[in-house]
PDB file of N, CA and C in Angstrom:
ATOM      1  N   UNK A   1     101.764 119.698  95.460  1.00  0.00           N
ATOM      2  CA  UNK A   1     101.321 118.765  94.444  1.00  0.00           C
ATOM      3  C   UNK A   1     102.285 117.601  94.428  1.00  0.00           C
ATOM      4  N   UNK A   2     101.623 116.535  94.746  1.00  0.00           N
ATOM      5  CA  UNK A   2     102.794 115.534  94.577  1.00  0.00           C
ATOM      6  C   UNK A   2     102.528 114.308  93.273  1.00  0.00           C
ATOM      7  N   UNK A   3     103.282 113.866  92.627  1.00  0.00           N
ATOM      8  CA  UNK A   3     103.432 113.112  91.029  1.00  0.00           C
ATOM      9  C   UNK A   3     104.092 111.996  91.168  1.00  0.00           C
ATOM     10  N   UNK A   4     103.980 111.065  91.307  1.00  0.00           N
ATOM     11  CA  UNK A   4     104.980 110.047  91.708  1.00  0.00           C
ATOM     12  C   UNK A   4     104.483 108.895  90.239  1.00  0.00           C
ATOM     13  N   UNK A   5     105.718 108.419  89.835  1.00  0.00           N
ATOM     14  CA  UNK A   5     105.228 107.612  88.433  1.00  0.00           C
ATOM     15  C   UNK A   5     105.622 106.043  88.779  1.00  0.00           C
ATOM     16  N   UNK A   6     106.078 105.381  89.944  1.00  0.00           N
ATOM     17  CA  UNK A   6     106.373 104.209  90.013  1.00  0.00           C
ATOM     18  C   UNK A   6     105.615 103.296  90.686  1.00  0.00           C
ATOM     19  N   UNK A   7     105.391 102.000  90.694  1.00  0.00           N
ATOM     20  CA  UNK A   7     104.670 101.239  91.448  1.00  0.00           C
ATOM     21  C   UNK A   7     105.004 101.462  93.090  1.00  0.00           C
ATOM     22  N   UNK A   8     105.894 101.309  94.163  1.00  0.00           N
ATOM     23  CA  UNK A   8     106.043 101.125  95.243  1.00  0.00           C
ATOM     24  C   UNK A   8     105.322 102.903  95.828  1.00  0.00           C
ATOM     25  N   UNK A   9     105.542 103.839  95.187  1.00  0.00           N
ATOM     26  CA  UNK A   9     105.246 105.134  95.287  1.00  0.00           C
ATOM     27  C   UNK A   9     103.389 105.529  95.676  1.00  0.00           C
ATOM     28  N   UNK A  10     103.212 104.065  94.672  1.00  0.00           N
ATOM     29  CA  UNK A  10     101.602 104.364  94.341  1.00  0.00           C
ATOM     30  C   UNK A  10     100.813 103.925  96.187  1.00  0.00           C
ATOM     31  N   UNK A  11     101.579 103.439  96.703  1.00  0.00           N
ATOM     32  CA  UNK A  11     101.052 103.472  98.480  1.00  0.00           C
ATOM     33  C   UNK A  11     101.110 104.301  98.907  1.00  0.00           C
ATOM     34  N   UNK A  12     101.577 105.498  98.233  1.00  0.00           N
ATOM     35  CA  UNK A  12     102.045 106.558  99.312  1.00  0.00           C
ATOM     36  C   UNK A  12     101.173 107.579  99.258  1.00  0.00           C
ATOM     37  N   UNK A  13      99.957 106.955  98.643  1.00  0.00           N
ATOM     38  CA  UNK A  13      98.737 108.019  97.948  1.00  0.00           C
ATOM     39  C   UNK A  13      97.948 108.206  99.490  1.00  0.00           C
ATOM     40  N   UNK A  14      97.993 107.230 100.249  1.00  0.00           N
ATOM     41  CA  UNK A  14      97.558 107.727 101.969  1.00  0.00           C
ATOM     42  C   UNK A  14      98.074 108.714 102.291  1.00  0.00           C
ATOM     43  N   UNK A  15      99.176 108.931 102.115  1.00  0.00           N
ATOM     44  CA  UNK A  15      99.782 110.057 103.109  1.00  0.00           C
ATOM     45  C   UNK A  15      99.141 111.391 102.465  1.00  0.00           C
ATOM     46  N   UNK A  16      99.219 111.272 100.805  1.00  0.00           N
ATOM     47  CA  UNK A  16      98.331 112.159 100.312  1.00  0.00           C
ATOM     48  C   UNK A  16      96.572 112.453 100.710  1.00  0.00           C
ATOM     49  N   UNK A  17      96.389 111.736 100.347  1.00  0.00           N
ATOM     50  CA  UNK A  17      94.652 111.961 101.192  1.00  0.00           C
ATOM     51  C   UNK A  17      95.132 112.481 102.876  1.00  0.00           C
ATOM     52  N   UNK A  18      95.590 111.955 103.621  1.00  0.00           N
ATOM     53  CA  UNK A  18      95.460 111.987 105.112  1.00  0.00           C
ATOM     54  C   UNK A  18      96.053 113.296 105.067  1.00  0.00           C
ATOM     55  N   UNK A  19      97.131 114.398 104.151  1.00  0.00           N
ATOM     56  CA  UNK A  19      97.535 115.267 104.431  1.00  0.00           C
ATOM     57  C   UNK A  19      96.595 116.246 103.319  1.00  0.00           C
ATOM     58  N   UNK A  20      95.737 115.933 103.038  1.00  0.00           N
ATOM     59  CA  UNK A  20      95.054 116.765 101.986  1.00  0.00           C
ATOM     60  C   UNK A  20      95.525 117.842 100.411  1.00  0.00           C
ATOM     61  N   UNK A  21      96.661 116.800  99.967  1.00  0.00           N
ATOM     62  CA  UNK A  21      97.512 117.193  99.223  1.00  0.00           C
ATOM     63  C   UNK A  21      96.693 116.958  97.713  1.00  0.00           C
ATOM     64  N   UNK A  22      96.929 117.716  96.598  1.00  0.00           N
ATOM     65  CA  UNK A  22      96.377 117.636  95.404  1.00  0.00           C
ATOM     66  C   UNK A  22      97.401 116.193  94.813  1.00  0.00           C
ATOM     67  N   UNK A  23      96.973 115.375  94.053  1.00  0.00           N
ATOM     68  CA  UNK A  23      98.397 114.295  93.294  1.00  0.00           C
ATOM     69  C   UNK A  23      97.644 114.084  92.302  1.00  0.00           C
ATOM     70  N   UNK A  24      99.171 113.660  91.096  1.00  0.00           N
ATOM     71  CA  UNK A  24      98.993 112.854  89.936  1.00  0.00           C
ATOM     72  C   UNK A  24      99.031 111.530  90.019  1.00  0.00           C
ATOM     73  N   UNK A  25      98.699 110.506  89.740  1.00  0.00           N
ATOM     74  CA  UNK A  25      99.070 109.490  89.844  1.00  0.00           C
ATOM     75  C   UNK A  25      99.224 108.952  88.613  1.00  0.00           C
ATOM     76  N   UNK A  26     100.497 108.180  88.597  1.00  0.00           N
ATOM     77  CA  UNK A  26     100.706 107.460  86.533  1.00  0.00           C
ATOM     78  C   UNK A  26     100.684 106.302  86.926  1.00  0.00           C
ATOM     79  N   UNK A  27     100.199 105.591  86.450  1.00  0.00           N
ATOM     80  CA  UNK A  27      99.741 104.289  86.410  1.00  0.00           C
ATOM     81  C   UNK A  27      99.929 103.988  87.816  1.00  0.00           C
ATOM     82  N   UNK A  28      98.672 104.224  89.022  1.00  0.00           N
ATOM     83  CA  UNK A  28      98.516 104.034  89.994  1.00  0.00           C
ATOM     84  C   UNK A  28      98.277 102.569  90.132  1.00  0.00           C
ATOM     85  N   UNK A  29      98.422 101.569  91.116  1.00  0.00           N
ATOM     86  CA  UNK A  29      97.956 100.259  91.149  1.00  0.00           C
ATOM     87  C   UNK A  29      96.614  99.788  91.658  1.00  0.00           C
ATOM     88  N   UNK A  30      95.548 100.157  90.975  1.00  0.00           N
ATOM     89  CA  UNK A  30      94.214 100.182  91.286  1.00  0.00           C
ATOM     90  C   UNK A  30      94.126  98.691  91.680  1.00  0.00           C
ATOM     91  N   UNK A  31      94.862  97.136  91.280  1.00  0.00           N
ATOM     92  CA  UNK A  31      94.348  96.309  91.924  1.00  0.00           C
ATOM     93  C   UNK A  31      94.468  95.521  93.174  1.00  0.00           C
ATOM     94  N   UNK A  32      95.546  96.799  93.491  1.00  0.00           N
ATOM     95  CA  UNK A  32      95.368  96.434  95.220  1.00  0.00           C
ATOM     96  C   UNK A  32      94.307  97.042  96.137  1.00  0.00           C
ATOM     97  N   UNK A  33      93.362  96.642  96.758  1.00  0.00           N
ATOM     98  CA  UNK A  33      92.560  96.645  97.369  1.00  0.00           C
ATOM     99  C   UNK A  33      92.369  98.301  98.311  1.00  0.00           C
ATOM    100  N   UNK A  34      93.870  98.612  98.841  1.00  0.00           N
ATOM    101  CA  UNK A  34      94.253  99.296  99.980  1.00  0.00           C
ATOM    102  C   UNK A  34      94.236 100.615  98.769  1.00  0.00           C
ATOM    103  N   UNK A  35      94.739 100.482  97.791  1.00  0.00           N
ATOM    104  CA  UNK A  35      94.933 101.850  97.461  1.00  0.00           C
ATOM    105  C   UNK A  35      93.619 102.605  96.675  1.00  0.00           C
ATOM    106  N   UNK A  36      93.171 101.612  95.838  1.00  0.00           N
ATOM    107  CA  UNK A  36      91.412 101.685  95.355  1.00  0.00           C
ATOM    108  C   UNK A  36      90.782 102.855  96.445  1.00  0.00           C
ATOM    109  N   UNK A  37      90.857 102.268  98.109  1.00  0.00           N
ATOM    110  CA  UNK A  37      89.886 102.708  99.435  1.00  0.00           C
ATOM    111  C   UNK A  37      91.062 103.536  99.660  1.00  0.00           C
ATOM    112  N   UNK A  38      91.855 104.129  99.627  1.00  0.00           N
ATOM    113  CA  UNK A  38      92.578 105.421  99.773  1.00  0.00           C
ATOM    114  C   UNK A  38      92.084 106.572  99.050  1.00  0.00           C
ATOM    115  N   UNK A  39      92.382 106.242  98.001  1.00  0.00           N
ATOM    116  CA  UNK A  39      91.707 107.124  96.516  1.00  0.00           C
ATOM    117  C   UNK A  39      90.720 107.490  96.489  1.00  0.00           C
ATOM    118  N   UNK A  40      89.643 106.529  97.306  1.00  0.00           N
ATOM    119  CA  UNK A  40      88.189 106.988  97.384  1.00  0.00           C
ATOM    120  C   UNK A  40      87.511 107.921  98.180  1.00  0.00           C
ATOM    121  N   UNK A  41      88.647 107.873  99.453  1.00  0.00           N
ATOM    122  CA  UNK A  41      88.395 108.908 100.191  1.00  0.00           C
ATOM    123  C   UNK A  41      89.522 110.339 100.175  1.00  0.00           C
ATOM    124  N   UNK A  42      90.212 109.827  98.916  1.00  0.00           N
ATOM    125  CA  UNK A  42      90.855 111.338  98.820  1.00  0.00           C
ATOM    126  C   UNK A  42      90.425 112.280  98.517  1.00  0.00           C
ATOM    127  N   UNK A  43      89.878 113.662  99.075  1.00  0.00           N
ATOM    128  CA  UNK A  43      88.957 114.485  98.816  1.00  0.00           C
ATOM    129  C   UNK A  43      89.809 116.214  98.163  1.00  0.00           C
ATOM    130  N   UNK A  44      91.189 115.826  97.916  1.00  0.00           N
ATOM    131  CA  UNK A  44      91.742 116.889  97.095  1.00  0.00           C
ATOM    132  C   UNK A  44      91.543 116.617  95.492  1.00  0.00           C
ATOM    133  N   UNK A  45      92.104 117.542  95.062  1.00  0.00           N
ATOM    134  CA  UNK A  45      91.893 117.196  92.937  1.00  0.00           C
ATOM    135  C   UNK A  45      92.923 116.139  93.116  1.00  0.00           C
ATOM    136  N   UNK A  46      92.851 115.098  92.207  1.00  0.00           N
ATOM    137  CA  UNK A  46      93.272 113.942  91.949  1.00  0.00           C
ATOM    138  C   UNK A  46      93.379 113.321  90.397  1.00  0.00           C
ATOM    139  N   UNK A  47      94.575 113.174  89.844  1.00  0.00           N
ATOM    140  CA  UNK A  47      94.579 112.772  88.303  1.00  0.00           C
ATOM    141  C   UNK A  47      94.959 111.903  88.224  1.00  0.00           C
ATOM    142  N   UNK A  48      94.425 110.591  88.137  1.00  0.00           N
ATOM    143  CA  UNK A  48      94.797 108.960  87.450  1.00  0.00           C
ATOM    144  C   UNK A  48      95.395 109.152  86.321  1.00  0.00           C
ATOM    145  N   UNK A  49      96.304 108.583  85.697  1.00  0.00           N
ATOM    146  CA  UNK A  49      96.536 108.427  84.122  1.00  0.00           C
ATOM    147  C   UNK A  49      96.864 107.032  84.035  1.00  0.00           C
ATOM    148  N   UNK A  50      96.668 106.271  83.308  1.00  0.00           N
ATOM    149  CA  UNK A  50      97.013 104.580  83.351  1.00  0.00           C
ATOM    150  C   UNK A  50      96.284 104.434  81.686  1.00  0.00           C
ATOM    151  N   UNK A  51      96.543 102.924  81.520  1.00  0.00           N
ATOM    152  CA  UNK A  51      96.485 102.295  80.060  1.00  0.00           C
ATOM    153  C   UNK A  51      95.986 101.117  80.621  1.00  0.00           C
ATOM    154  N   UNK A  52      95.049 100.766  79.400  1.00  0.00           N
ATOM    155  CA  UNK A  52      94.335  99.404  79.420  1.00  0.00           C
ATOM    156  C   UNK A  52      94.879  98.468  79.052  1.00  0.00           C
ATOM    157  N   UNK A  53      95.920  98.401  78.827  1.00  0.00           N
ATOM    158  CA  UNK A  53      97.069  96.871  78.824  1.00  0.00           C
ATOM    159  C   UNK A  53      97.726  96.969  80.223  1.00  0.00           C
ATOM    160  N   UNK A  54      97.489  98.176  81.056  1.00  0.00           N
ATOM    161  CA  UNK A  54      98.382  97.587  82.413  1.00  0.00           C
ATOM    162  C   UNK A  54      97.427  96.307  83.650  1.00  0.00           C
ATOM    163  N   UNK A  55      98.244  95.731  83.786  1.00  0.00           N
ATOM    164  CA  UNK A  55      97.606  94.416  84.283  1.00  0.00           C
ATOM    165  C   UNK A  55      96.893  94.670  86.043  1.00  0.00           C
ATOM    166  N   UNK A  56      98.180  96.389  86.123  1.00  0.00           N
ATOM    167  CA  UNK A  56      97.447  96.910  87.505  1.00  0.00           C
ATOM    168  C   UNK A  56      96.614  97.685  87.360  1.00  0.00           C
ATOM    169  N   UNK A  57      95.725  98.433  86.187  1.00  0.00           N
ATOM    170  CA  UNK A  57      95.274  99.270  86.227  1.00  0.00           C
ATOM    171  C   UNK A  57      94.019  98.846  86.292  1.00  0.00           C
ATOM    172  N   UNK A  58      92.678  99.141  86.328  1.00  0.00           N
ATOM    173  CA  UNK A  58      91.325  98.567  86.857  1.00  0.00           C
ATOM    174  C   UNK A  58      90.771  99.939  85.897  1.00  0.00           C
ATOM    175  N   UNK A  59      89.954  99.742  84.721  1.00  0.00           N
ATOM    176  CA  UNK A  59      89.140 101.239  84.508  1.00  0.00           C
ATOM    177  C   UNK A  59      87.829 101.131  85.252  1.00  0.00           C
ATOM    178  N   UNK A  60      87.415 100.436  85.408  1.00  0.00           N
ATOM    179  CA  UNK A  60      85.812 100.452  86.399  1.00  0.00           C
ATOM    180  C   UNK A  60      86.931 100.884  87.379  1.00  0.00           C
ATOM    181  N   UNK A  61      87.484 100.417  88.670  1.00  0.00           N
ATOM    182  CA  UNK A  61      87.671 101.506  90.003  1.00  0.00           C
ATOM    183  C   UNK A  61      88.390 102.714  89.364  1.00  0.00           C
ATOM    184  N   UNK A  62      88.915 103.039  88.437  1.00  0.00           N
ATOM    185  CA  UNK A  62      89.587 104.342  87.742  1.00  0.00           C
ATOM    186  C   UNK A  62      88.451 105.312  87.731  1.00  0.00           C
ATOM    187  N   UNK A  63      87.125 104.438  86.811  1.00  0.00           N
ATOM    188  CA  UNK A  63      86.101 105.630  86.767  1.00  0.00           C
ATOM    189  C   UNK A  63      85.040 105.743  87.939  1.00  0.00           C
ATOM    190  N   UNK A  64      84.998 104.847  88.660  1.00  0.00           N
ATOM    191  CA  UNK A  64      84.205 105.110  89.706  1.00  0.00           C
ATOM    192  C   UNK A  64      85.008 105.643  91.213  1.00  0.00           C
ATOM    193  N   UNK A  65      85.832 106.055  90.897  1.00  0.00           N
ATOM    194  CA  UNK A  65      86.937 107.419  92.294  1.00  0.00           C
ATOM    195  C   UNK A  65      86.058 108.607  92.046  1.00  0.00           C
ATOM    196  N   UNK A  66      86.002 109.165  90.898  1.00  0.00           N
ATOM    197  CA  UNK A  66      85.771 110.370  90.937  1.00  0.00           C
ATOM    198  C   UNK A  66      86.455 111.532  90.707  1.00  0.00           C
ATOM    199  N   UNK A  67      87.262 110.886  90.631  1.00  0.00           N
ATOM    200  CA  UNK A  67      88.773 111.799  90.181  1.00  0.00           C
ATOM    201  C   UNK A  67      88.775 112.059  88.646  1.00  0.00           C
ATOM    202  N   UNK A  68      89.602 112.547  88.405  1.00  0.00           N
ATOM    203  CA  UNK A  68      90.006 113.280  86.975  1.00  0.00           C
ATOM    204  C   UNK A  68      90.788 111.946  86.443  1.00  0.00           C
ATOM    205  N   UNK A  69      90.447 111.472  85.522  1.00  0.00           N
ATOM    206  CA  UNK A  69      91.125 110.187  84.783  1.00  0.00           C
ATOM    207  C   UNK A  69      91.633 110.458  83.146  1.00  0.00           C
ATOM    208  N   UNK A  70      93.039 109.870  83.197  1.00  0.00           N
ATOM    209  CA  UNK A  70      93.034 109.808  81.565  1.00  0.00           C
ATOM    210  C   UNK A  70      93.364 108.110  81.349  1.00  0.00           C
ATOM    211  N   UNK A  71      92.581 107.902  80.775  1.00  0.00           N
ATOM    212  CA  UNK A  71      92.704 106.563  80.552  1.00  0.00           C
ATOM    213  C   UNK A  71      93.057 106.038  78.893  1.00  0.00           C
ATOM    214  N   UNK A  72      94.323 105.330  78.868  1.00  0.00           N
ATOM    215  CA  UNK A  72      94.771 105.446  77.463  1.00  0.00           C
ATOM    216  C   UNK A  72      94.673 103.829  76.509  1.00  0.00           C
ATOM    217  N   UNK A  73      93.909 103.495  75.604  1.00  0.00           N
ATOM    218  CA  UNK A  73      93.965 102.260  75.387  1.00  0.00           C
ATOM    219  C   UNK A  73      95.098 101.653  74.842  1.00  0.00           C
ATOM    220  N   UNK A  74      95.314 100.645  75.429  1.00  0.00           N
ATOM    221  CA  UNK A  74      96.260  99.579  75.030  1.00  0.00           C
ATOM    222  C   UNK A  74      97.703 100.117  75.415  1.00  0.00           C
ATOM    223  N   UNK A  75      97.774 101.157  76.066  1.00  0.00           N
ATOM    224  CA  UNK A  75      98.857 101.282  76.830  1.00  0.00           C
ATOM    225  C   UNK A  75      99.378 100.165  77.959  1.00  0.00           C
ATOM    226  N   UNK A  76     100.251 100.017  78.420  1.00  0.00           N
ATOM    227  CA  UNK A  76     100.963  99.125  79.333  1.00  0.00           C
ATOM    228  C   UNK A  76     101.024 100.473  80.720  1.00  0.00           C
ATOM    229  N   UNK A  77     102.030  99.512  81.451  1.00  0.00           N
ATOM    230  CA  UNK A  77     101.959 100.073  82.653  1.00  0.00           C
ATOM    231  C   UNK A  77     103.207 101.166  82.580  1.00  0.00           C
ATOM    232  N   UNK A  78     104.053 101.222  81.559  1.00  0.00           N
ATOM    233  CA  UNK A  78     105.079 102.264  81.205  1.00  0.00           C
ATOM    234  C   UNK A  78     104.759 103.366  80.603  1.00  0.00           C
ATOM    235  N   UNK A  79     103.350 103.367  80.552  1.00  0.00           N
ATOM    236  CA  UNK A  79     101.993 103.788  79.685  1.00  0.00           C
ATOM    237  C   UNK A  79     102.717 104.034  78.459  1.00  0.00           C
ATOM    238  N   UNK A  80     103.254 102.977  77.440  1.00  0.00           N
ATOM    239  CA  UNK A  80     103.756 102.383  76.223  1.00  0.00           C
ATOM    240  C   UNK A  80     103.044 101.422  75.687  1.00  0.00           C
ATOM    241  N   UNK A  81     103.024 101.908  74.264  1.00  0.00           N
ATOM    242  CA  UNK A  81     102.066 101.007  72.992  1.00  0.00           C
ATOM    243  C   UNK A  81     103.231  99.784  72.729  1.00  0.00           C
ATOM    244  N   UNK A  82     102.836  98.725  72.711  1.00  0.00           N
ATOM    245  CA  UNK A  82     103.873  97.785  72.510  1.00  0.00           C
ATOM    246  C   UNK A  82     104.186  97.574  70.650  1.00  0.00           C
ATOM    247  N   UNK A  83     105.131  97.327  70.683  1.00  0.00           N
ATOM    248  CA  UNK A  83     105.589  98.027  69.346  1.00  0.00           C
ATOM    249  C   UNK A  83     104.963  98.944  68.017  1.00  0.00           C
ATOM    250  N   UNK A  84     105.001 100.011  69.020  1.00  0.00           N
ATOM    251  CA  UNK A  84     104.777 101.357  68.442  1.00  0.00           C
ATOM    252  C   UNK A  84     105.411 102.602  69.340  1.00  0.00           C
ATOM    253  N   UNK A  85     106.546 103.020  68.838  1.00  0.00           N
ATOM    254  CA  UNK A  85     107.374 104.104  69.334  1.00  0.00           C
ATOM    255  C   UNK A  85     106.924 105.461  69.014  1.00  0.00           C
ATOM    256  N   UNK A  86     106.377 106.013  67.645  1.00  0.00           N
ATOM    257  CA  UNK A  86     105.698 106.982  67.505  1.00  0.00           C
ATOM    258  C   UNK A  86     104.478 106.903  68.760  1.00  0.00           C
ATOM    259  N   UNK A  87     103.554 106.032  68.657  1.00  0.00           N
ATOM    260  CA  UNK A  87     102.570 105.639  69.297  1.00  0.00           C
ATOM    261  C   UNK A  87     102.952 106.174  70.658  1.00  0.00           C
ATOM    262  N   UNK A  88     103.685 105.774  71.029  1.00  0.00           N
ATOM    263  CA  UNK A  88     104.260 105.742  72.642  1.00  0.00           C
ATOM    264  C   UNK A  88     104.460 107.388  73.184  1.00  0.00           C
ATOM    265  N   UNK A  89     105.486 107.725  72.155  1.00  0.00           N
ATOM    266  CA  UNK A  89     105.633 109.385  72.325  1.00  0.00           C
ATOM    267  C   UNK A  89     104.153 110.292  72.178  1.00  0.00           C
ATOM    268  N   UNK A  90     103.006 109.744  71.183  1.00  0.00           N
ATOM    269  CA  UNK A  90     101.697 110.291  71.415  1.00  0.00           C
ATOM    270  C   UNK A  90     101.002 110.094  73.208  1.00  0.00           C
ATOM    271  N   UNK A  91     101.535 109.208  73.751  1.00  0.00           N
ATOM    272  CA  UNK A  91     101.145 109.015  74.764  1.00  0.00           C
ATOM    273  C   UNK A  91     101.835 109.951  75.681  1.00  0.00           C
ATOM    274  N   UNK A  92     102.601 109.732  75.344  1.00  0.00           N
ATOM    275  CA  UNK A  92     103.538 110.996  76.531  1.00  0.00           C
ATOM    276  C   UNK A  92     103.277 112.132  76.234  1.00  0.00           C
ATOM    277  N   UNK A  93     102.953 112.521  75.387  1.00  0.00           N
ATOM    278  CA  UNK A  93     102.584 114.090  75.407  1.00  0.00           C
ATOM    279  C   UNK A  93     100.827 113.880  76.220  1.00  0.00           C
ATOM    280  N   UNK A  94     100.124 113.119  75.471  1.00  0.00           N
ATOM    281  CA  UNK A  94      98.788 112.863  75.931  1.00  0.00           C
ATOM    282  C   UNK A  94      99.094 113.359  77.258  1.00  0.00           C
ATOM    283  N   UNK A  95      99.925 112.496  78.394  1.00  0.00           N
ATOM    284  CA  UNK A  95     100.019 112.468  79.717  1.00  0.00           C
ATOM    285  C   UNK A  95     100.587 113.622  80.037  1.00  0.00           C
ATOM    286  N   UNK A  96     101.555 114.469  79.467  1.00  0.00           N
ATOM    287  CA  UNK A  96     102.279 116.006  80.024  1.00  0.00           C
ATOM    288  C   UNK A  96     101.344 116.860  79.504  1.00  0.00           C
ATOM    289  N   UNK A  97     100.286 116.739  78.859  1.00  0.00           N
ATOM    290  CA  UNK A  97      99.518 117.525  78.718  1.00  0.00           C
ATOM    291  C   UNK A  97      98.125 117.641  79.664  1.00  0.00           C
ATOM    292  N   UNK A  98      97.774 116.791  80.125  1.00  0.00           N
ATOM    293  CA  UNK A  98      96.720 116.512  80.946  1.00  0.00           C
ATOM    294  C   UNK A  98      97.277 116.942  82.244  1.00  0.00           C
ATOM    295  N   UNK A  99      98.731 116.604  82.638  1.00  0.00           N
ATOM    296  CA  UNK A  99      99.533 116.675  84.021  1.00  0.00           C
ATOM    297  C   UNK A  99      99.468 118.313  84.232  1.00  0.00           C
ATOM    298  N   UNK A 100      99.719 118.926  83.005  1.00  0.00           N
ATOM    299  CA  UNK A 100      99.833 120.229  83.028  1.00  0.00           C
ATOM    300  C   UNK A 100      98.427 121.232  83.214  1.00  0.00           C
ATOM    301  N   UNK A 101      97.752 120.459  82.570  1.00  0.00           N
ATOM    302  CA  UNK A 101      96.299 121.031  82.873  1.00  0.00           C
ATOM    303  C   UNK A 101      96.086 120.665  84.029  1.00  0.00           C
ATOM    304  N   UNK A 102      96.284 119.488  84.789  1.00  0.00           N
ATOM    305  CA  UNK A 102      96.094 119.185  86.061  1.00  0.00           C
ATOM    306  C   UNK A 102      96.467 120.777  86.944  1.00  0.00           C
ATOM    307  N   UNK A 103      97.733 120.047  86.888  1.00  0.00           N
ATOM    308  CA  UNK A 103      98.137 121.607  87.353  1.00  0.00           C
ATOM    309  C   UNK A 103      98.198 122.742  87.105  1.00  0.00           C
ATOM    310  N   UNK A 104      97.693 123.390  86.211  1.00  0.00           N
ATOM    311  CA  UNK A 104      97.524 124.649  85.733  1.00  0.00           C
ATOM    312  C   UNK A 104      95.958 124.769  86.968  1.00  0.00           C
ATOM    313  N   UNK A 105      94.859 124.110  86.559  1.00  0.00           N
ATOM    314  CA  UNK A 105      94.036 123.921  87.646  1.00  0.00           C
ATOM    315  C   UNK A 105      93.990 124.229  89.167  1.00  0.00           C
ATOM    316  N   UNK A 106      95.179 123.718  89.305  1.00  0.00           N
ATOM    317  CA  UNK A 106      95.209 124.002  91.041  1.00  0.00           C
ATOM    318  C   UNK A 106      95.367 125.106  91.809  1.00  0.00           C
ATOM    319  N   UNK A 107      95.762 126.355  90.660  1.00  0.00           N
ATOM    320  CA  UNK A 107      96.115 127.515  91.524  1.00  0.00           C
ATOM    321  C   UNK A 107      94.812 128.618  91.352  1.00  0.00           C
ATOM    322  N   UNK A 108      93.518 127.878  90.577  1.00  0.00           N
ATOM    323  CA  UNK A 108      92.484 128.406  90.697  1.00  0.00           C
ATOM    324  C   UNK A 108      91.464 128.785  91.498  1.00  0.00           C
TER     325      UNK A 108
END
């Protein structure tokens, strides 16, 4: 299972598809072109998590992968509510909870 939470990381989602690996992805960069057509043909379980304030995140190509998506509004790309710190920590659990179900999933 591979989880990678940073932008430069989010290219490395090829090697995942091409090696048929299960991944999380946190705020993947859906508006680069290359990784959108990676994702699409990744045919292991696959979990997007991203926020609709991130400027890379795309929810039309998010929901049309096919993948397992949590999509959080008005999150940023730190998937953080901008001034709201309670707010923010609701998000992080949101996301370790879904990550965990992700993976609780996989050994089924």
């Amino acid at each position: 299972m591979l989880s990678v939470p940073t932008y430069e990381t989010t290219l490395a989602c090829g090697i995942a598809a091409d090696r048929k690996i299960p991944a999380a992805w946190l705020t993947p960069v859906l508006t680069i072109d290359h990784v959108a057509a990676v994702l699409q043909r990744a045919t292991e379980p696959t979990l997007l998590v991203g926020g609709t304030a991130d400027k890379l995140w795309d929810s039309r190509i998010a929901a049309s992968l096919g993948h397992d998506v949590l999509e959080v509004p008005s999150a940023d790309h730190g998937l953080e509510l901008a001034d709201d710190a309670a707010g923010s920590v609701d998000v992080l659990r949101q996301a370790v909870s879904r990550l965990d179900r992700f993976i609780g999933s996989l050994g089924r």
